[in-house]
C-alpha atoms as a PDB file:
ATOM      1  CA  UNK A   1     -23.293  -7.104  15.727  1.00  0.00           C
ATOM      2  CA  UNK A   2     -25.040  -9.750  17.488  1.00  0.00           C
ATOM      3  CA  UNK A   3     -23.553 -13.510  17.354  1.00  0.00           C
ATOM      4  CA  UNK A   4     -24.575 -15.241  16.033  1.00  0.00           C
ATOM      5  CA  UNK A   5     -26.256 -13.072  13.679  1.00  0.00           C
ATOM      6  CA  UNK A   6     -30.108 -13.778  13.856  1.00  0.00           C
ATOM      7  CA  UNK A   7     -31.144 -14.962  10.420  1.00  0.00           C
ATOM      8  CA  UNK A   8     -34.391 -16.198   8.818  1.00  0.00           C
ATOM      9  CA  UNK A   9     -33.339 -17.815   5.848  1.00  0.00           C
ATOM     10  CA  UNK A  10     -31.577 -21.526   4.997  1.00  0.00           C
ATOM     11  CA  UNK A  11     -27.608 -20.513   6.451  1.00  0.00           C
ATOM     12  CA  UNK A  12     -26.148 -19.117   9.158  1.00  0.00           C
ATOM     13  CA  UNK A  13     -22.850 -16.939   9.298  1.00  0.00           C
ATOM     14  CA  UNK A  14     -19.952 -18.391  10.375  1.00  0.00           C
ATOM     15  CA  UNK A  15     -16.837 -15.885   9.113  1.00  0.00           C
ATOM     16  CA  UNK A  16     -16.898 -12.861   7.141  1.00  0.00           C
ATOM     17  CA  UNK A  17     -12.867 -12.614   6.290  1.00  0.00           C
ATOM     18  CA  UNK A  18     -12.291  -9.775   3.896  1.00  0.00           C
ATOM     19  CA  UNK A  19     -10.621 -10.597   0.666  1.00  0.00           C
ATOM     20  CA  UNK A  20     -10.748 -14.192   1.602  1.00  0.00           C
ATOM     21  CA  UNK A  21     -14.488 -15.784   2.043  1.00  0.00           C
ATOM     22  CA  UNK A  22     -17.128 -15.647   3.486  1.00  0.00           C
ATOM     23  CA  UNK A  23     -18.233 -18.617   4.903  1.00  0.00           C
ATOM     24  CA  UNK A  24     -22.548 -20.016   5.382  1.00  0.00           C
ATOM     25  CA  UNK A  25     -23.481 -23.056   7.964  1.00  0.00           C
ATOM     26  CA  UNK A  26     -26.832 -24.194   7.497  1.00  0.00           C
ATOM     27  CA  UNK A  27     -29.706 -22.969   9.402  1.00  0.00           C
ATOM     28  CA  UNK A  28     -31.155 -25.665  11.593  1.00  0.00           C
ATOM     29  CA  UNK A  29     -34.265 -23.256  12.421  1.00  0.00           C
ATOM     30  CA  UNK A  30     -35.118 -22.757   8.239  1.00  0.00           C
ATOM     31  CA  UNK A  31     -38.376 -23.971   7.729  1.00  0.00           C
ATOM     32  CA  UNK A  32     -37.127 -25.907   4.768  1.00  0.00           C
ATOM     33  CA  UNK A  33     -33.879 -27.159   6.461  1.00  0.00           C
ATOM     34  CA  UNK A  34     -34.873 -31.086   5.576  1.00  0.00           C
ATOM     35  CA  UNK A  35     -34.664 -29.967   1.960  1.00  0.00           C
ATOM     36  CA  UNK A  36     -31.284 -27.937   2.469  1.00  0.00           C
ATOM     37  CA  UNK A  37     -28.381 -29.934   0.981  1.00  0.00           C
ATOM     38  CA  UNK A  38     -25.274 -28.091   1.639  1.00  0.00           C
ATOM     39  CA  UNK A  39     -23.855 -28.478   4.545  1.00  0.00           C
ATOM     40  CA  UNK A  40     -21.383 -25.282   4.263  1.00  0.00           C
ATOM     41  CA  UNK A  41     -21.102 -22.745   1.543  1.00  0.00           C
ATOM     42  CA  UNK A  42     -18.192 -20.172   0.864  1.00  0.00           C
ATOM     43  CA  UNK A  43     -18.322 -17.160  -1.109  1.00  0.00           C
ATOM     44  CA  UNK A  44     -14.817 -16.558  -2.663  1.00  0.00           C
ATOM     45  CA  UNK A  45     -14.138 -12.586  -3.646  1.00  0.00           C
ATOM     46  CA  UNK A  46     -12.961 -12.755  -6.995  1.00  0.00           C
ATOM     47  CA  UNK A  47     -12.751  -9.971  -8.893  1.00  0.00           C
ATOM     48  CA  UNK A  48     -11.029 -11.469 -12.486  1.00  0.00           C
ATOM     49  CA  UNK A  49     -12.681 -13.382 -14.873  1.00  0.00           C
ATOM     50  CA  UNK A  50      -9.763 -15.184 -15.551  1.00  0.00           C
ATOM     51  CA  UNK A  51      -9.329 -16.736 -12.049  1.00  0.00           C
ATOM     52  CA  UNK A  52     -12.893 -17.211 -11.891  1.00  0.00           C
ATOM     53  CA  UNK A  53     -12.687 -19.405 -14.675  1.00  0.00           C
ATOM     54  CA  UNK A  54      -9.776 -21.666 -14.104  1.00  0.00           C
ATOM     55  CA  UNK A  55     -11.345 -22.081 -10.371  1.00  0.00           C
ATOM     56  CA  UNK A  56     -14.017 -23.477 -11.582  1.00  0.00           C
ATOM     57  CA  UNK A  57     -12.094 -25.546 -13.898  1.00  0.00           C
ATOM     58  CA  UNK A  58     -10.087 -27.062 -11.623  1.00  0.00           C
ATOM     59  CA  UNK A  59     -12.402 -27.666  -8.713  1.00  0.00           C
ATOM     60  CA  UNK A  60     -12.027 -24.692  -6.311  1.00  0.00           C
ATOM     61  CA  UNK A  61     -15.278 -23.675  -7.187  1.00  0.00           C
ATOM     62  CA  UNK A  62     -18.440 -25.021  -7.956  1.00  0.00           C
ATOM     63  CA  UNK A  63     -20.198 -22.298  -9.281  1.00  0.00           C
ATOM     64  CA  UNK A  64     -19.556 -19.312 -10.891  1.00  0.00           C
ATOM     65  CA  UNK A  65     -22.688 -16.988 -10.181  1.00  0.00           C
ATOM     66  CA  UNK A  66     -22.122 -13.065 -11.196  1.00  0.00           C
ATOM     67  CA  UNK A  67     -22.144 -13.203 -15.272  1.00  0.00           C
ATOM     68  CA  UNK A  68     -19.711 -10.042 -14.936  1.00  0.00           C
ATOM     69  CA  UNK A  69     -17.521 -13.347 -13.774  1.00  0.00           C
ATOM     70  CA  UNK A  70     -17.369 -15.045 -17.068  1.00  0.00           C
ATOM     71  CA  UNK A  71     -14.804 -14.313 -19.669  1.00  0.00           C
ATOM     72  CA  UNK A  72     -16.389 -12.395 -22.532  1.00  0.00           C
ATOM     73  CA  UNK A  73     -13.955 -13.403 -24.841  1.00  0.00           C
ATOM     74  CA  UNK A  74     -14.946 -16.875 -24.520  1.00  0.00           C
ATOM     75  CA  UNK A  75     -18.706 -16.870 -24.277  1.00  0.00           C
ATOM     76  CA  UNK A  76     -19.533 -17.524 -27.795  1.00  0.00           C
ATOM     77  CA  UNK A  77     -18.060 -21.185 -26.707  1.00  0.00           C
ATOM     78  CA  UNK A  78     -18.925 -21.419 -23.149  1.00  0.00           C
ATOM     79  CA  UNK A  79     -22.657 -21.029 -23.907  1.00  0.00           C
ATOM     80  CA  UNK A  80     -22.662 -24.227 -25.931  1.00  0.00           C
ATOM     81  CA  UNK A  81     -21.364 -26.068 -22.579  1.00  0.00           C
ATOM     82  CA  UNK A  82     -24.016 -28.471 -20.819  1.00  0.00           C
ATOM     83  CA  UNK A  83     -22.503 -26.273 -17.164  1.00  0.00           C
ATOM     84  CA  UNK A  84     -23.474 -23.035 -19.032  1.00  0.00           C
ATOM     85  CA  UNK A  85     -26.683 -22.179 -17.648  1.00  0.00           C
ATOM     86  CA  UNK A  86     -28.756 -18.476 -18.176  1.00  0.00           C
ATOM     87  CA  UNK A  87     -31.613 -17.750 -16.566  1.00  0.00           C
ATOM     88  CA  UNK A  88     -33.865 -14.381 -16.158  1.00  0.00           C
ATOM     89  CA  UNK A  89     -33.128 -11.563 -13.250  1.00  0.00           C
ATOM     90  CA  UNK A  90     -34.797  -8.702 -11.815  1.00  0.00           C
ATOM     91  CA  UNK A  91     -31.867  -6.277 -12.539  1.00  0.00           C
ATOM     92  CA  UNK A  92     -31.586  -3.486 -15.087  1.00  0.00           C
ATOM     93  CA  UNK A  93     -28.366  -1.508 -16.319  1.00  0.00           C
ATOM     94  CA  UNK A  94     -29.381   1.874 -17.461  1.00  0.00           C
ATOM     95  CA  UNK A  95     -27.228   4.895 -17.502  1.00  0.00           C
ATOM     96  CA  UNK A  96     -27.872   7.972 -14.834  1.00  0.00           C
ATOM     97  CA  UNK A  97     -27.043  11.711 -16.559  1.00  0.00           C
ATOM     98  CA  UNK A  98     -27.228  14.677 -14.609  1.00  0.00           C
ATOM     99  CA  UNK A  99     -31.051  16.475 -15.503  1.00  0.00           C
ATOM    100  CA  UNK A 100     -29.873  19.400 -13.712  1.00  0.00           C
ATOM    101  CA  UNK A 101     -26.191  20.464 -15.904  1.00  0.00           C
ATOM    102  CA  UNK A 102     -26.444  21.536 -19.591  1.00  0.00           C
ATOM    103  CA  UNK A 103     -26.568  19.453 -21.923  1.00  0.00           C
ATOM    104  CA  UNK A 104     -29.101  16.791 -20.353  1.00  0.00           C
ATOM    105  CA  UNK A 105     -31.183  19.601 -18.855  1.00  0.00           C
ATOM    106  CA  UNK A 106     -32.911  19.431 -22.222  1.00  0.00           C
ATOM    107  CA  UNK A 107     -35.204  16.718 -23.020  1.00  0.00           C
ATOM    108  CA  UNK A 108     -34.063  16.646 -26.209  1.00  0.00           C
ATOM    109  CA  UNK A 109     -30.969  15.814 -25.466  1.00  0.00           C
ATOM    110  CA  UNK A 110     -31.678  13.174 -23.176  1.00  0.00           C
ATOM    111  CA  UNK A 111     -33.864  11.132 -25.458  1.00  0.00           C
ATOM    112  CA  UNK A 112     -31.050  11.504 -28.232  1.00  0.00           C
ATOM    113  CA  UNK A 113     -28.886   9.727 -26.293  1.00  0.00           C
ATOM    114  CA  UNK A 114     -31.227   7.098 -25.267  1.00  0.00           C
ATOM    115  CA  UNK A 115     -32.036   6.867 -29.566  1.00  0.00           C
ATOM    116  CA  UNK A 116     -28.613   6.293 -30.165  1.00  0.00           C
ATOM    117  CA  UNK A 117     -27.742   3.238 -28.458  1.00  0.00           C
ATOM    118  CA  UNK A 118     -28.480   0.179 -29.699  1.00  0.00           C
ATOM    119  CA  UNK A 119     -28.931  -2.531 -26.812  1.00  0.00           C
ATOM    120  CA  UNK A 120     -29.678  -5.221 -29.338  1.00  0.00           C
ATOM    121  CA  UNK A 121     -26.451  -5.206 -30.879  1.00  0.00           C
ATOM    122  CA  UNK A 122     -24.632  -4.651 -27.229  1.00  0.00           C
ATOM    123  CA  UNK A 123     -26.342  -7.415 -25.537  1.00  0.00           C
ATOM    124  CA  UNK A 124     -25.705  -9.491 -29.194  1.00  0.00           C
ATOM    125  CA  UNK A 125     -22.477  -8.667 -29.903  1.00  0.00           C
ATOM    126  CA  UNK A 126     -20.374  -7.697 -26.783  1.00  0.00           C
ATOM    127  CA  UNK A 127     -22.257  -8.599 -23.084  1.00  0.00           C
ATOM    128  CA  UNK A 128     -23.333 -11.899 -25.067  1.00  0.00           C
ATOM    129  CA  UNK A 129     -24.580 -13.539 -22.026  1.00  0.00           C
ATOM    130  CA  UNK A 130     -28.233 -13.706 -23.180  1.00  0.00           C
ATOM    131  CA  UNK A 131     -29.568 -10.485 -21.855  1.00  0.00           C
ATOM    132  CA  UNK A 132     -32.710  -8.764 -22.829  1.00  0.00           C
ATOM    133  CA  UNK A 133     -32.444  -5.441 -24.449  1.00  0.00           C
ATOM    134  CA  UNK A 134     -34.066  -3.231 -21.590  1.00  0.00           C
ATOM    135  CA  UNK A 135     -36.963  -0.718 -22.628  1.00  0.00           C
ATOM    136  CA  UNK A 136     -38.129   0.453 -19.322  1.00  0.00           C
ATOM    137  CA  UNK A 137     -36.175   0.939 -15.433  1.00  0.00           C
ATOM    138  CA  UNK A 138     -39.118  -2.203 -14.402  1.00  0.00           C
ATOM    139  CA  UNK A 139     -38.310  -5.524 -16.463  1.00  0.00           C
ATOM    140  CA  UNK A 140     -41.957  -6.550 -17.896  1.00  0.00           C
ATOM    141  CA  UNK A 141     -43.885  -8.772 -15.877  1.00  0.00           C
ATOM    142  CA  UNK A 142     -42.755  -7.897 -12.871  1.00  0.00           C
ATOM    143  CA  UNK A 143     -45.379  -7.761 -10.661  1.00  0.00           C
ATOM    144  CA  UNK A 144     -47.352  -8.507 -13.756  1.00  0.00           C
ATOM    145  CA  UNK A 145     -46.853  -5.019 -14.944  1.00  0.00           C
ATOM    146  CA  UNK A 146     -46.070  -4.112 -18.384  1.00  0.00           C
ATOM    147  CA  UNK A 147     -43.853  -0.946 -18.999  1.00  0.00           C
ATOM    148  CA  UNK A 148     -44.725   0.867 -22.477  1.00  0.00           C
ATOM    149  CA  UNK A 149     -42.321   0.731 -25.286  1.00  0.00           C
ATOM    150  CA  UNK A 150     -39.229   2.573 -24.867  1.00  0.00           C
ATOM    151  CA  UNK A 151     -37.794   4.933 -27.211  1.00  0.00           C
ATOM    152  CA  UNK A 152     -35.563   2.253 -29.732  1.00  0.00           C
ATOM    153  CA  UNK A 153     -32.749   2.583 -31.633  1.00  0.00           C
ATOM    154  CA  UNK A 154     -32.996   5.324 -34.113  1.00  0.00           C
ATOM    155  CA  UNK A 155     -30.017   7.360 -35.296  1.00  0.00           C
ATOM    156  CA  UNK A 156     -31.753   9.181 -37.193  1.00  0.00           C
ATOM    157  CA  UNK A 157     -34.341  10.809 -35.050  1.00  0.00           C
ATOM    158  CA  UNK A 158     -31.236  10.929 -32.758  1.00  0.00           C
ATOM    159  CA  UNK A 159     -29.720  13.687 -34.742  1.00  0.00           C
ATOM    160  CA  UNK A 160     -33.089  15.552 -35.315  1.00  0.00           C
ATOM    161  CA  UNK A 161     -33.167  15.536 -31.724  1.00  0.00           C
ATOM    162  CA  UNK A 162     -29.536  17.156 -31.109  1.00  0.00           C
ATOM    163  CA  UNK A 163     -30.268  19.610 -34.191  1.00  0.00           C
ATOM    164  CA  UNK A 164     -33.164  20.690 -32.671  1.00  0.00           C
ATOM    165  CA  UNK A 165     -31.196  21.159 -29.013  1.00  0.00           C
ATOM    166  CA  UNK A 166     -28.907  23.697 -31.022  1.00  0.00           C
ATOM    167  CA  UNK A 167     -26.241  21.312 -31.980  1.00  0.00           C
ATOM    168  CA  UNK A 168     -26.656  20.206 -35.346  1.00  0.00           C
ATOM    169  CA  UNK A 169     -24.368  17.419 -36.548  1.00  0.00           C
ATOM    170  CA  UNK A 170     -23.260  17.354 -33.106  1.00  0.00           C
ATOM    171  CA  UNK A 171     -21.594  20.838 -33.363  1.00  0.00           C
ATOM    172  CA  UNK A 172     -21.420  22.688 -29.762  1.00  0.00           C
ATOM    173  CA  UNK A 173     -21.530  19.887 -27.733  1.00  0.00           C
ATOM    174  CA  UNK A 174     -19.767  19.699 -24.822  1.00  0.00           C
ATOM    175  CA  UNK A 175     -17.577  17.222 -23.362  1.00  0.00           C
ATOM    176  CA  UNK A 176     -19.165  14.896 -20.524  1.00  0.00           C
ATOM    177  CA  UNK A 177     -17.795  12.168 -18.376  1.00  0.00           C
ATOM    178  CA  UNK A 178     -19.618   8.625 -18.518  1.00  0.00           C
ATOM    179  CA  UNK A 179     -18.248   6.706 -15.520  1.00  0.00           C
ATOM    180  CA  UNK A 180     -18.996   3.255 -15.442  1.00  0.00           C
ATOM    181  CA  UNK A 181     -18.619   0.039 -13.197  1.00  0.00           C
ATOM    182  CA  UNK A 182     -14.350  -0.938 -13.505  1.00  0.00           C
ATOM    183  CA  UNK A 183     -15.226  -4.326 -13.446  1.00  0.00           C
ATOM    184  CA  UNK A 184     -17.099  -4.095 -16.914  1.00  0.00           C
ATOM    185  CA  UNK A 185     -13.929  -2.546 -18.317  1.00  0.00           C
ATOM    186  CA  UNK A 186     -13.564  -5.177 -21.199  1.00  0.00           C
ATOM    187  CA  UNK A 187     -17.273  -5.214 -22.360  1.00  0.00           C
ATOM    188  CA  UNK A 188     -17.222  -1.225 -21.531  1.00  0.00           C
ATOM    189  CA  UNK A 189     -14.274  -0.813 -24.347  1.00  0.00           C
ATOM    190  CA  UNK A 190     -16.400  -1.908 -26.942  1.00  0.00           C
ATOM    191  CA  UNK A 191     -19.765  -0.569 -25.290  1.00  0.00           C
ATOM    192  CA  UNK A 192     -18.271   3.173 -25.884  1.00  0.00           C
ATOM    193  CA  UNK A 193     -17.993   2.803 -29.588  1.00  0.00           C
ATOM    194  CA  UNK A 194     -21.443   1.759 -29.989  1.00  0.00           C
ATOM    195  CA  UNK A 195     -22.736   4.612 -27.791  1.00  0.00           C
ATOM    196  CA  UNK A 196     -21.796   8.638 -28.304  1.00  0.00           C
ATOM    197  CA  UNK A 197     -18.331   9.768 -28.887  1.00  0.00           C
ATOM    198  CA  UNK A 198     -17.521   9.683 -25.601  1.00  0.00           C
ATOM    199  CA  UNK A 199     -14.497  12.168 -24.967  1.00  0.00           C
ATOM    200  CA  UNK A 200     -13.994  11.356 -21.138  1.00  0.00           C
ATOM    201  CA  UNK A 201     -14.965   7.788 -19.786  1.00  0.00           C
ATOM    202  CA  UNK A 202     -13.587   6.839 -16.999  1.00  0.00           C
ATOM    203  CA  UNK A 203     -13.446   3.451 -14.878  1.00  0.00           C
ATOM    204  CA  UNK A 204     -15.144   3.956 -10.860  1.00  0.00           C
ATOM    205  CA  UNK A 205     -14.940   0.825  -8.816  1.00  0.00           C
ATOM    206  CA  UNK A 206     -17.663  -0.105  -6.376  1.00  0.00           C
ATOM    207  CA  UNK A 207     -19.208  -2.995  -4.905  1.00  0.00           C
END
């Protein structure tokens, strides 16, 4: 890797230390360096909520940027803080199944599941962080394109669906594995019960 390493935008890299910090100089060759206030900036790699938190509280951190990073358990009184601060992203969390293994070979299947989750009441009542209850892979207006309505939340037509797979009342259907993002693990505990009965979930870290 070439040093330093050529960049285009406001900092330059100083240190990369695993499981320590990284560490950003600022960029005398940015465009916009007059208007770049931060002399140095340091990523810290934490991976608990908890420490997260009482970092920031206590001044070894400024800010606490991934919202995976804040304490769901507290939320409902950390969003009434004047630091608490949500804003739009272009990021969607949608769950990938397996088109070519029974069950989700069938659309049928595949749109029952998608019927019988309801986002509004898991972005409501457990991610709480002020996210938008996702109809389509592309967020609307991105690029000023609209997606079409999504499917919903209906039960209901959920169980039509599966009856008319072959497995009426759910009867027949295999077990399958939902593996999800460890770091979620608190909000995923409560995200299972409002999704299928899951019989295997299991916990996959990655970065």
């Amino acid at each position: 890797m070439a040093k330093p390493l050529p960049v285009s935008g406001a900092y330059d890299l100083v240190t990369w230390r695993l499981n320590d910090k990284i560490r950003l100089r600022k960029n005398p060759r940015y465009w916009d360096a007059a208007n770049t206030r931060s002399e140095l900036v340091d990523f810290l790699p934490i991976g608990s909520p908890t420490t997260s938190l009482n970092l920031y509280e206590t001044g070894g951190a400024d800010i606490v940027w991934d919202k995976d990073l804040v304490p769901v358990e507290l939320l409902d009184e950390l969003v009434k803080r004047p630091d608490f601060h949500s804003y739009a992203m272009l990021g969607t969390y949608f769950i990938r199944v397996n088109t070519t293994r029974k069950p989700f070979n069938d659309v049928r299947v595949r749109q029952a599941l998608a019927l019988a989750i309801d986002k509004v009441r898991i972005t409501k009542k457990i991610t709480k962080a002020g996210e938008q209850p996702a109809d389509s892979l592309t967020p609307p207006g991105t690029a000023r394109y609209e997606p079409p309505k999504g499917l919903g939340y209906d039960p209901e037509r959920a169980r039509k669906l599966l009856a008319e797979a072959g497995y009426p009342g759910g009867k027949g259907f295999p077990r399958f594995q939902f593996m999800f993002n460890a770091r979620l693990a608190a909000r995923q505990k409560s995200m299972r019960r409002s999704l299928w009965n899951c019989n295997r979930c299991g916990a996959m870290n990655w970065a």
